[in-house]
Protein backbone atom coordinates (compact mmCIF):
# COMPACT_ATOMS: atom_id res chain seq x y z
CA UNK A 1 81.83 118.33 99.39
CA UNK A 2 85.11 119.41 99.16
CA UNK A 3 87.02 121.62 95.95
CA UNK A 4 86.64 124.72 93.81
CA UNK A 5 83.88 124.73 91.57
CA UNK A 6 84.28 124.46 87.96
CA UNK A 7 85.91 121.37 86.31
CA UNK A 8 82.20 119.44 86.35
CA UNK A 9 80.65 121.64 89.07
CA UNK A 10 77.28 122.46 88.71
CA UNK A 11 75.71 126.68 89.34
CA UNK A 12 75.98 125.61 92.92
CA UNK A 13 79.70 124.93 92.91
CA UNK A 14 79.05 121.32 93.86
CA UNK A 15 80.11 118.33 91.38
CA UNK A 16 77.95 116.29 89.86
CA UNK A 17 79.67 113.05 91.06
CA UNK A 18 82.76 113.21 93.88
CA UNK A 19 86.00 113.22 93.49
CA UNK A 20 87.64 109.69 94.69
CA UNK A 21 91.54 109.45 94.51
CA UNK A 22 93.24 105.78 94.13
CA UNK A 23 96.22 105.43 94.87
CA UNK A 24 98.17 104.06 91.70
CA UNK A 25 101.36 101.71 91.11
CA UNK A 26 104.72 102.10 89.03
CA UNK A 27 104.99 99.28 87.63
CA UNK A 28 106.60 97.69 84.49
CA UNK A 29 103.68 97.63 81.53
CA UNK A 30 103.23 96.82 77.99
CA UNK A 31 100.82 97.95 75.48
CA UNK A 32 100.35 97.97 71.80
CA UNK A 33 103.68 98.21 70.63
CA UNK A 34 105.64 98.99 73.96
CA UNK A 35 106.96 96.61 76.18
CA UNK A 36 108.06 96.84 80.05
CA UNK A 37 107.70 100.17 80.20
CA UNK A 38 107.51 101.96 83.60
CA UNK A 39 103.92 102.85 84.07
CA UNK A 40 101.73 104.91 86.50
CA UNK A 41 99.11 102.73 86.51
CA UNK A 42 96.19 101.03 88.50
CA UNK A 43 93.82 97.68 87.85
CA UNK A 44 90.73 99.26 86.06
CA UNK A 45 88.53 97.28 88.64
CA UNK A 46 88.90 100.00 91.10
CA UNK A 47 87.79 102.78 88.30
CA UNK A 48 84.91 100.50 87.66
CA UNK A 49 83.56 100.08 91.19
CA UNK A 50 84.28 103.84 91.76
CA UNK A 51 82.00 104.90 88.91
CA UNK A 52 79.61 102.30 89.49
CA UNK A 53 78.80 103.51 92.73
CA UNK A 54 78.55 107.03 91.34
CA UNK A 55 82.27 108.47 92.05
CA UNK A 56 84.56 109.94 89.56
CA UNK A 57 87.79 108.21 89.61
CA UNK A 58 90.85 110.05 89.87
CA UNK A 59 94.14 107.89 90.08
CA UNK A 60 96.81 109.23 92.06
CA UNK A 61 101.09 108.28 91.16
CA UNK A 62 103.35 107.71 94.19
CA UNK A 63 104.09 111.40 94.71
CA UNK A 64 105.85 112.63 97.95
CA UNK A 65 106.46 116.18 97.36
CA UNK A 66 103.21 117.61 98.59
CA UNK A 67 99.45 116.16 99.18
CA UNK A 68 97.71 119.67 97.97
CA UNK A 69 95.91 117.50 95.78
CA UNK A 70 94.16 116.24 98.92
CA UNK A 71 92.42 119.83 98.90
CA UNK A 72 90.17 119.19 96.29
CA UNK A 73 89.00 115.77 96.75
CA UNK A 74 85.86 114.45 98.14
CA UNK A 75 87.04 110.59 99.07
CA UNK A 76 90.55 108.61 99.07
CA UNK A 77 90.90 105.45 98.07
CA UNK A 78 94.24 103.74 99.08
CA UNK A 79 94.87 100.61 96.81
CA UNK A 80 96.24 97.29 97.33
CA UNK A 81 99.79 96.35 95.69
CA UNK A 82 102.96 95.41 97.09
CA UNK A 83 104.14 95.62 100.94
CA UNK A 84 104.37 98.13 103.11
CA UNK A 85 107.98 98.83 104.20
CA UNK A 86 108.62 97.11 107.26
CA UNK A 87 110.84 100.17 108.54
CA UNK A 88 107.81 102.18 109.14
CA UNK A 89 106.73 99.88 111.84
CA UNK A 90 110.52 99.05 113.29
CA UNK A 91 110.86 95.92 112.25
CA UNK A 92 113.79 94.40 109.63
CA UNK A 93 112.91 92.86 106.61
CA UNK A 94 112.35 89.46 105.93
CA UNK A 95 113.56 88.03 102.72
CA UNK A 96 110.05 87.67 101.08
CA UNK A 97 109.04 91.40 101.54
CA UNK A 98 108.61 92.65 98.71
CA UNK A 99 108.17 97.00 99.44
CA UNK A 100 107.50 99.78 97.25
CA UNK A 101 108.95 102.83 98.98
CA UNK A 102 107.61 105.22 96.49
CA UNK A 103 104.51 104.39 97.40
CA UNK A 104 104.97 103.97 101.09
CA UNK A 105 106.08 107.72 100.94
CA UNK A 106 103.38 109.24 98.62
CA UNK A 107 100.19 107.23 100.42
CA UNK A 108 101.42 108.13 103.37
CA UNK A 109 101.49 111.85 102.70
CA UNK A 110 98.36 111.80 101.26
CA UNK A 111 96.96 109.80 104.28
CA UNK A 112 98.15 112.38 106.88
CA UNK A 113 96.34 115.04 104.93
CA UNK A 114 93.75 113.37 104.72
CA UNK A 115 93.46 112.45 108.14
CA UNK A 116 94.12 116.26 108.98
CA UNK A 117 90.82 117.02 106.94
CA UNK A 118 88.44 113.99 108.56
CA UNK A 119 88.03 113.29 104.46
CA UNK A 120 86.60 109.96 103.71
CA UNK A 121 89.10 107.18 103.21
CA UNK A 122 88.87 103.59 102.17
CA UNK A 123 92.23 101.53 102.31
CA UNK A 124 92.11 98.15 100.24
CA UNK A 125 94.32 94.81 101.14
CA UNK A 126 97.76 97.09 101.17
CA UNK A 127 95.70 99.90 101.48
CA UNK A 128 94.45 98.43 104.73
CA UNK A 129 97.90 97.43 105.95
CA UNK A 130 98.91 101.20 105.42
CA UNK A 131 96.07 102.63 107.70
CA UNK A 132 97.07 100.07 110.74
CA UNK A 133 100.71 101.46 110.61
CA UNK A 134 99.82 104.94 110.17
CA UNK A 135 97.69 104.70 113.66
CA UNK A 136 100.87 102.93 115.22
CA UNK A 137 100.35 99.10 114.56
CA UNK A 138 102.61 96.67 112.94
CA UNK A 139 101.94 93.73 110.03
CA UNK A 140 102.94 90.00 109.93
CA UNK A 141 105.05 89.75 107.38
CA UNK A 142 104.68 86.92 105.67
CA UNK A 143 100.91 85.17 106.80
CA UNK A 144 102.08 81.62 106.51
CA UNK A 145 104.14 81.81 108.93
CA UNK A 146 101.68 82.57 111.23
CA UNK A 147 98.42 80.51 110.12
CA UNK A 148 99.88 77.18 108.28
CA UNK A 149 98.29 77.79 105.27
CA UNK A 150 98.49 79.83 102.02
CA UNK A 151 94.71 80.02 101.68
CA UNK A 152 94.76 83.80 101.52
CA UNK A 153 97.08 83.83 98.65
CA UNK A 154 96.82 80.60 96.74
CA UNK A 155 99.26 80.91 93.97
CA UNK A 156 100.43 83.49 91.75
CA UNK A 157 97.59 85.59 90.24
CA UNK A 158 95.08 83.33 92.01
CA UNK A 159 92.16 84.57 94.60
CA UNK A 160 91.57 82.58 97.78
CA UNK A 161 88.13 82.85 99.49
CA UNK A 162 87.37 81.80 103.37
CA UNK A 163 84.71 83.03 105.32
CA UNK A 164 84.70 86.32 107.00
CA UNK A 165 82.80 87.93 109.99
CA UNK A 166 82.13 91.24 111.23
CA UNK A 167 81.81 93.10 114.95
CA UNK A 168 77.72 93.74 115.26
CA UNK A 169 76.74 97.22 115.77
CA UNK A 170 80.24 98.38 113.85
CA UNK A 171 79.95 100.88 111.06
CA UNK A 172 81.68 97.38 109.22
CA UNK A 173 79.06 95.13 110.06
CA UNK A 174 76.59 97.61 108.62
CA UNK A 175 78.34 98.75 105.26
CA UNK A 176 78.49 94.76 104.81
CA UNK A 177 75.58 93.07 106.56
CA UNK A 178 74.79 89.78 104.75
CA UNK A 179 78.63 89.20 103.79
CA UNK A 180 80.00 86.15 104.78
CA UNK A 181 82.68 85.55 102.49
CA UNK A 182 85.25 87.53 100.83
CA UNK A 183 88.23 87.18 97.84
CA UNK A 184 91.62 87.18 99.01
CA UNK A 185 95.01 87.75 97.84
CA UNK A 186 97.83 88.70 100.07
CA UNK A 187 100.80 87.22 101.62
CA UNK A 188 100.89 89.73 104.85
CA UNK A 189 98.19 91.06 107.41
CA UNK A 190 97.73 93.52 110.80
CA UNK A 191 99.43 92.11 113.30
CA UNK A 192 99.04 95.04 115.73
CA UNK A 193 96.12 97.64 114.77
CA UNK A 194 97.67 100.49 116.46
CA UNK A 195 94.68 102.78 117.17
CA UNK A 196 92.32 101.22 114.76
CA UNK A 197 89.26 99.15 116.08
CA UNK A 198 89.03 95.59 114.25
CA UNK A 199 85.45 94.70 112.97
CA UNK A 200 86.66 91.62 110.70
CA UNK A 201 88.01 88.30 110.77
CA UNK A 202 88.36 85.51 108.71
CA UNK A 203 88.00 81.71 110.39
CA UNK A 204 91.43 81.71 110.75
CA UNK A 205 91.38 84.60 112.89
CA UNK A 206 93.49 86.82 110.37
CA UNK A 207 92.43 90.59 110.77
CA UNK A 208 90.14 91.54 107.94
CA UNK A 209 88.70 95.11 108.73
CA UNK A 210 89.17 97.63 110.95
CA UNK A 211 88.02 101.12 111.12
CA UNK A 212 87.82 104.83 113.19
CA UNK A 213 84.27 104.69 114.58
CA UNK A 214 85.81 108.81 115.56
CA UNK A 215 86.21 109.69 111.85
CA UNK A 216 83.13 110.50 109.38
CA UNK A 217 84.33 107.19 107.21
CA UNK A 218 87.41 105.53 107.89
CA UNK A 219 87.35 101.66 106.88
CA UNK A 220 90.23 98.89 106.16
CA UNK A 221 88.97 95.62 104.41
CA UNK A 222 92.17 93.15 103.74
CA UNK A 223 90.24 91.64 100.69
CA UNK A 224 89.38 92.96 97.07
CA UNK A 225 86.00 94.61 97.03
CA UNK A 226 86.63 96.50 93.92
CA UNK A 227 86.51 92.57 92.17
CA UNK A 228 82.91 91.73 93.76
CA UNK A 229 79.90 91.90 91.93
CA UNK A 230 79.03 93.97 94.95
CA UNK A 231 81.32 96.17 95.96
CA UNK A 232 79.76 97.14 99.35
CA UNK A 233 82.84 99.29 100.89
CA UNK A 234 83.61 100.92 97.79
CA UNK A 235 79.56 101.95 97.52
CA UNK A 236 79.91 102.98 101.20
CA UNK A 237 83.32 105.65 100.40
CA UNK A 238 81.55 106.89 97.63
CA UNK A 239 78.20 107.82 99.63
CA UNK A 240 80.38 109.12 102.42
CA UNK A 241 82.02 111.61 100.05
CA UNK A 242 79.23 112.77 98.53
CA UNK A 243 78.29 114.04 101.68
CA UNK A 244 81.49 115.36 102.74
């Protein structure tokens, strides 16, 4: 396991529980008495799952100055949220993206160092998105376009569901054995995995995992495992950073 000791660490220098950055949002909140503030903030979901599976949750505000924080954590967790810019993969925008460069810049700092370090990553929806255009691939940009449907993203603030299946003998099909449906909430999806191998589909053929069978734990999963009442992939990160 990665980082200094202290701060939680036991005589050994290890921590009790490891270290798991999420990736947070900017977003417009309100609270008690303050409305529409700008917030660094992320769905408490994620913390949950994190801590449920034995992680300490750390959550991590679009930053793009440096990724030295990187250094002394055991497992990254890259959220979901809004879109990733379509300028990173060289395409224009259409109308209905809706991108976050704040975040594309931070994550994808941190993701680089991470990468550089073989430290275990998890990327979630977005997160999932961000990993296929870091390894060179390219998203649909709006899904309905391409399936006829809006069954991954129902309505506002509404989860789909559809069946899902997984590549036997993949480290995906394995984390998630038994799984044979997922949530669902987004609007775009890999198009073009880049380097990434793809280990999930949904009936529809839409890309729902991929992964780096080269890496010691590098999974994408385009639904919402930190909102299951078993939150396999989440479970899976955690181990793998204990370990690291």
């Amino acid at each position: 396991m990665s980082g200094p000791a202290g701060g939680g660490a036991g005589p050994s220098g290890r921590r009790a529980r490891p270290l798991i950055g999420i990736t947070g949002y900017v977003e417009p909140a309100s609270w008690a008495v303050w409305r529409d503030v700008p917030a660094s903030l992320i769905p408490q979901a994620y913390v949950r799952s994190v801590t449920a599976a034995g992680g300490r949750a750390v959550v991590l505000p679009p930053d793009d100055l440096d990724a030295d924080v990187v250094d002394v954590l055991d497992g990254l967790l890259l959220a979901g949220g809004a879109d990733v810019g379509p300028e990173r993969y060289g395409q224009p925008a259409d109308p209905r993206t809706e991108p976050r460069p704040d975040r594309d810049a931070g994550e994808s700092a941190l993701l680089a160092a991470a990468l550089a370090v073989d430290l275990p990553v998890l990327g979630v929806c977005r997160g999932m998105q961000l990993l296929a255009v870091a390894y060179g691939g390219s998203l649909h940009q709006h899904l309905p376009d391409v399936v006829g449907h809006d069954r991954h993203r129902p309505a506002p603030g509404v989860y789909g569901a559809h069946p899902v299946r997984f590549a036997p003998g993949t480290r995906t099909a394995s984390v998630l054995a038994g799984v044979d449906r997922v949530n669902s909430y987004h609007h775009q999806a890999v198009a073009d995995p880049g380097r990434l191998t793809v280990t999930g589909w949904a009936d529809d053929a839409v890309v729902e995992a991929v992964e780096d069978p080269a890496r010691r734990f590098l999974l994408g999963v385009q639904w919402h495992p930190e909102n299951d009442d078993d939150p396999r992939p989440v479970t899976a990160l955690v181990r793998a950073a204990r370990d690291h």
